[in-house]
Protein backbone atom coordinates (compact mmCIF):
# COMPACT_ATOMS: atom_id res chain seq x y z
CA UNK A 1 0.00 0.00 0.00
CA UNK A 2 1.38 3.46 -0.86
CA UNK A 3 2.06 6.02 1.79
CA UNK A 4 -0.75 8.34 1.94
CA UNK A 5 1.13 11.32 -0.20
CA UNK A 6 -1.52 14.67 0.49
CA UNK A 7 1.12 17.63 1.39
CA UNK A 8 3.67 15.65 1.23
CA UNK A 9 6.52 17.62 -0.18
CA UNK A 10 10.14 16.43 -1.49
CA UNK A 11 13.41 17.86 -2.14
CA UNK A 12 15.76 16.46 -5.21
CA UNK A 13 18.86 17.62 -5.26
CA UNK A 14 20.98 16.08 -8.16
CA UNK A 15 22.99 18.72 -10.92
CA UNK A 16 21.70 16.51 -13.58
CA UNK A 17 18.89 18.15 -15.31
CA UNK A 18 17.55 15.18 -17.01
CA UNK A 19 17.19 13.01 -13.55
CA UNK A 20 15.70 16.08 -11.99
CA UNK A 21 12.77 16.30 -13.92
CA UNK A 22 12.46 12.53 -14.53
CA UNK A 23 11.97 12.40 -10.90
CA UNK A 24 10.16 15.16 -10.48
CA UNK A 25 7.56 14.53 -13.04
CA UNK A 26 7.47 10.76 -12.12
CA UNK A 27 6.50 11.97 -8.27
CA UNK A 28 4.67 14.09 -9.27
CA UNK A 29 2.67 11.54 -11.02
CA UNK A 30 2.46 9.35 -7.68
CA UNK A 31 0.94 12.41 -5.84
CA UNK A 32 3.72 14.24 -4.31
CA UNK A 33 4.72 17.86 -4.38
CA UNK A 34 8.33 18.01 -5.99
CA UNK A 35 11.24 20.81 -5.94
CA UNK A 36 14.35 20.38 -7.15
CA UNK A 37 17.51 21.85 -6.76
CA UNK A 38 20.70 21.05 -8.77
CA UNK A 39 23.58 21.90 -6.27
CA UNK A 40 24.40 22.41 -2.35
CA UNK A 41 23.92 26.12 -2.42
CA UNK A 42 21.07 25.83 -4.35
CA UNK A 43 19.09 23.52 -1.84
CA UNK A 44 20.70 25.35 1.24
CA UNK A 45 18.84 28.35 0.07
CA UNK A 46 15.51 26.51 -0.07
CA UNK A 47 15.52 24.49 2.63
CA UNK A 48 16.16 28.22 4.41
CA UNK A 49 12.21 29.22 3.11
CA UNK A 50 11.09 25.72 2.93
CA UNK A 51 9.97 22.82 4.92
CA UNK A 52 10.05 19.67 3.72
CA UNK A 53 9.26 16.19 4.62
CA UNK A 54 12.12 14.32 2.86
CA UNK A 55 15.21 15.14 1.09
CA UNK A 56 16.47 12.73 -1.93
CA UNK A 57 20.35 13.79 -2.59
CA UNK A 58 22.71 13.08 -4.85
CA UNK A 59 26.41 12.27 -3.46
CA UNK A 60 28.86 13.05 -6.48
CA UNK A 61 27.69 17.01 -7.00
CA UNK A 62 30.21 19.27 -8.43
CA UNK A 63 31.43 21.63 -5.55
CA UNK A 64 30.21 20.21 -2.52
CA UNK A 65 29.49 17.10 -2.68
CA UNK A 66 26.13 15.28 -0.72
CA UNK A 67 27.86 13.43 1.70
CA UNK A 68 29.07 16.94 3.11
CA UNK A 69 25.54 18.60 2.70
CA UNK A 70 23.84 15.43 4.46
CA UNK A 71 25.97 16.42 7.78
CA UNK A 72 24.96 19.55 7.64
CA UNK A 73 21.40 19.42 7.36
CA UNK A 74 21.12 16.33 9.69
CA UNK A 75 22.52 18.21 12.82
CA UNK A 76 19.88 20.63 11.73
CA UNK A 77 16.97 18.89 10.63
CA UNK A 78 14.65 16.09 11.60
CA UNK A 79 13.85 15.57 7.25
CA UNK A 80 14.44 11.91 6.50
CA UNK A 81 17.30 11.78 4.01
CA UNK A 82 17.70 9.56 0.82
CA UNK A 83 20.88 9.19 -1.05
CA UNK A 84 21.69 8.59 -4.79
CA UNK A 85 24.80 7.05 -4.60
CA UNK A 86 27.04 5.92 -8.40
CA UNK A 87 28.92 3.87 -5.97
CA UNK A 88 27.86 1.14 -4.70
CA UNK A 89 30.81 0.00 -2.58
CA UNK A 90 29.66 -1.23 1.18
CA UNK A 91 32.11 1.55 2.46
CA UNK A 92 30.69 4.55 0.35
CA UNK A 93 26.86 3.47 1.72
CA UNK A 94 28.31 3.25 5.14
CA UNK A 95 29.74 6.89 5.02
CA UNK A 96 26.41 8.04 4.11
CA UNK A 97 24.71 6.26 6.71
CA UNK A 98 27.16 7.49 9.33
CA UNK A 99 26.61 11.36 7.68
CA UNK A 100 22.84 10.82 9.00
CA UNK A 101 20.98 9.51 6.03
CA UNK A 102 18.03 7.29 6.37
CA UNK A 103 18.80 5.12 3.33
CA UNK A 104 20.62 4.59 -0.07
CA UNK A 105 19.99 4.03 -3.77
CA UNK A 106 22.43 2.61 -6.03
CA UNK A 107 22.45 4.32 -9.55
CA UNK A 108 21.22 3.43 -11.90
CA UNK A 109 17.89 2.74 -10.72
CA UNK A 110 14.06 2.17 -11.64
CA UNK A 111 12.08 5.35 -10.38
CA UNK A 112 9.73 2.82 -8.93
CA UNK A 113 12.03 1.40 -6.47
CA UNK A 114 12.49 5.22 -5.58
CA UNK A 115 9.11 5.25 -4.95
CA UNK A 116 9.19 2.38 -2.86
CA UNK A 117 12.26 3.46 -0.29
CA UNK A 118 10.31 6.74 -0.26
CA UNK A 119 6.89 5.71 0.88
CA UNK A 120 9.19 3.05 3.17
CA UNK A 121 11.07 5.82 4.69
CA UNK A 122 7.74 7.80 5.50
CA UNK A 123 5.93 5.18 7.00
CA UNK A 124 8.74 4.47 9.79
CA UNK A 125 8.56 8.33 10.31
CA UNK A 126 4.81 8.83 10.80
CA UNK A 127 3.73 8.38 14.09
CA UNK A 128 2.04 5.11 14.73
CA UNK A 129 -1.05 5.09 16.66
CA UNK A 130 -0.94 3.29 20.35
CA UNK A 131 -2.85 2.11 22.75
CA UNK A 132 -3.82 4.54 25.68
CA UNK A 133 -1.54 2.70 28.63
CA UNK A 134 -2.77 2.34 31.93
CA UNK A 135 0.44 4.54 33.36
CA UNK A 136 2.43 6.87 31.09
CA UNK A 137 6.08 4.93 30.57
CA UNK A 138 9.12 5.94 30.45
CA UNK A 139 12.34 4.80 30.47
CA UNK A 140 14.86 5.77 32.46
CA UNK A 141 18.41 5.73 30.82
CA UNK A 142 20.90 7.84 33.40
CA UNK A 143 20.69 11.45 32.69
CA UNK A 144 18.10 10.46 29.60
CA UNK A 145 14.42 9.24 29.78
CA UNK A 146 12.41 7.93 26.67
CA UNK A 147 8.91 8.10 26.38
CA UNK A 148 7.34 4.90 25.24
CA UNK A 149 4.27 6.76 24.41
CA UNK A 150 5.31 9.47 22.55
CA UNK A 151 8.06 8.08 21.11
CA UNK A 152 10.50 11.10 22.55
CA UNK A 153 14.12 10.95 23.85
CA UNK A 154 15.60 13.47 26.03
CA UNK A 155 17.93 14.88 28.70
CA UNK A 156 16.49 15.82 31.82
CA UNK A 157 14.35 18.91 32.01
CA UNK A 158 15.72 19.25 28.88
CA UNK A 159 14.19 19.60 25.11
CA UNK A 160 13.50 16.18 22.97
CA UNK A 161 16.29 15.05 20.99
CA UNK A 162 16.31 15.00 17.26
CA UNK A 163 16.09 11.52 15.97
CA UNK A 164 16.18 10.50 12.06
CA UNK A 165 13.23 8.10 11.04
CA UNK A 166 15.39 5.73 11.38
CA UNK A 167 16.69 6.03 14.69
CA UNK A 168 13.29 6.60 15.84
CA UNK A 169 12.33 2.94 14.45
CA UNK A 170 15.13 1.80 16.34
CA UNK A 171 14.09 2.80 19.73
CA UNK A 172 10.69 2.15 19.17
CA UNK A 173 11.58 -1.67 18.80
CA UNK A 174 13.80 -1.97 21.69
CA UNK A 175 11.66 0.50 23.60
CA UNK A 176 8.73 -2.77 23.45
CA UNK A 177 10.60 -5.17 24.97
CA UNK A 178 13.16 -3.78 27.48
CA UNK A 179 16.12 -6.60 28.17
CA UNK A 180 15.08 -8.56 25.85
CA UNK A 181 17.22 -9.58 22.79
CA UNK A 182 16.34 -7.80 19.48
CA UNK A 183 17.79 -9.59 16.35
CA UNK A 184 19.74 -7.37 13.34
CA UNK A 185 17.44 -9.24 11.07
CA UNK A 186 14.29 -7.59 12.95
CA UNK A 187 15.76 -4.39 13.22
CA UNK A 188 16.58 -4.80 9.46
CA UNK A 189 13.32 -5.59 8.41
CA UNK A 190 10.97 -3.34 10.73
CA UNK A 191 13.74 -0.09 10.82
CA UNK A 192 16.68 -0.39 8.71
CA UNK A 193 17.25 -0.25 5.06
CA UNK A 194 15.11 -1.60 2.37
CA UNK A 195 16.10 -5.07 1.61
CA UNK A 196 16.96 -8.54 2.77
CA UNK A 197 19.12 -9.10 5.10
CA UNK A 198 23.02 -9.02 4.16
CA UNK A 199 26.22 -8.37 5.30
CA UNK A 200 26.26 -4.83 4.33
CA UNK A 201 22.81 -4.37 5.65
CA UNK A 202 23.47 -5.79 8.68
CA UNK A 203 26.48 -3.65 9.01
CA UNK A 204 24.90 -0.77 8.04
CA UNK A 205 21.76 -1.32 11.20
CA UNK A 206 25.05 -0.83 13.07
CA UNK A 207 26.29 2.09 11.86
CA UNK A 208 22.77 3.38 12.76
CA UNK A 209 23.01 1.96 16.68
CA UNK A 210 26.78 3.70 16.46
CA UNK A 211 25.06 6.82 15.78
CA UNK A 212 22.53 5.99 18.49
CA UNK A 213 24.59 5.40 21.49
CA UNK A 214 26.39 8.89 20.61
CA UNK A 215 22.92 10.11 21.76
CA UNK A 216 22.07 8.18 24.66
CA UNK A 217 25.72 6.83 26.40
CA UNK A 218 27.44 8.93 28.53
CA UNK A 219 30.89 6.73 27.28
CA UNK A 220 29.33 5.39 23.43
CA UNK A 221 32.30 3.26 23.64
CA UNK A 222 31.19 1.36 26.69
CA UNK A 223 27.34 1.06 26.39
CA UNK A 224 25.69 0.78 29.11
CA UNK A 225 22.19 1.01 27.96
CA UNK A 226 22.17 0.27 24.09
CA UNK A 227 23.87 -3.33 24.65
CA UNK A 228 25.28 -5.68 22.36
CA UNK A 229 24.33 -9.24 21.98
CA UNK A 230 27.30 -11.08 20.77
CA UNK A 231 26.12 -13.14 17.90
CA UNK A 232 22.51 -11.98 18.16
CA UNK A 233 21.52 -8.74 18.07
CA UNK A 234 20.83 -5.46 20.50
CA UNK A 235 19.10 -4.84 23.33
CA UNK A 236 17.78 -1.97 25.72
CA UNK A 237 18.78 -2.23 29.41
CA UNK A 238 17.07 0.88 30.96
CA UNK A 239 17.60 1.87 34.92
């Protein structure tokens, strides 16, 4: 079923002219509103008037490339991201998953897989309906708390964090179930990137739990609270 598309408005940023308007009149098609951009600069300046709810970006850019621009905007926005990558080397999708985006695309690619990582990426970032518990929960993680409910991590009398979609799937899954073992090929299949489970996918859910822990840990390197499961997976081990 296709995400519910009414409002919902995308940024392409790619400097060739021929993929911008094959993608933006394909979207367009499928019910979204599409702007494009075809550098950094250009895309910095709308995304300064703008809001938008997801961002596809092309990596090799003359000038600045996307991996640089993805940094950027992710310690600034909440926007899922979407890269369009001519490399399709583990370590190139890694670096773009450790810049903050939410996914990758190989080129060259169908627009309708597009389509499909898109509507994916949206659906882990709506907000999913839950039951009214019968005492609001949260989760105490040292100086952090997450709220089951709400979905919301934060400091103490402090401001909610900014989470991607994908790190917000994350800690929604392990949020269910505290102490109990969550396997990579879940978290792959309810959170991580499109596809079935691999190697490189499983490597890149833990790039994503890296990223995480940075977040949450007071040492990332010695995780007290975002635990590994050696051969099996991750787990949350709240206060």
């Amino acid at each position: 079923m296709a995400y519910e598309t009414d409002a919902v408005h995308l940024l392409i940023v790619d400097d060739d002219e021929r993929i911008r308007q094959l993608l933006k009149k394909f979207l367009q098609r499928n019910g979204f509103l599409v702007t494009t951009a075809a550098d950094a600069a250009r895309a910095r300046r709308l995304l300064a008037g703008l809001a938008f709810d997801l961002i596809v970006l092309d990596v090799m850019m003359p000038g600045e490339d996307g991996i640089s621009l993805c940094r950027e905007l992710r310690a600034k926005l909440g926007a899922p991201i979407l890269l369009l990558t001519a490399r399709g080397e583990t370590s190139d999708r890694i670096l773009g998953l450790e810049a903050g985006a939410d996914d990758y695309l190989s080129k060259p690619f169908d627009p309708k897989e597009l389509l499909l990582r898109i509507n994916a990426i949206l659906r882990r970032s709506a907000p999913e309906p839950m039951p009214a518990p019968a005492a609001k929960q949260v989760l105490r993680l040292g100086a952090m708390s997450y709220d089951v409910e709400r979905g919301e991590l934060r400091r103490e009398e402090g401001e909610p964090l900014r989470l991607t979609a994908t790190e917000a799937g994350l800690m929604r899954i392990l949020a269910a179930d505290p102490g109990a073992t969550v396997t990579r090929t879940r978290l792959i299949e309810e959170a991580g990137p499109r596809g079935a489970p691999t190697p490189a996918q499983e490597r890149a859910v833990d790039v994503q739990i890296t990223r995480l822990r940075r977040k949450i840990e007071p040492d990332p390197r010695q995780p007290r609270y975002l635990q590994t499961v050696r051969g099996a997976g991750y787990r949350l081990a709240p206060d």
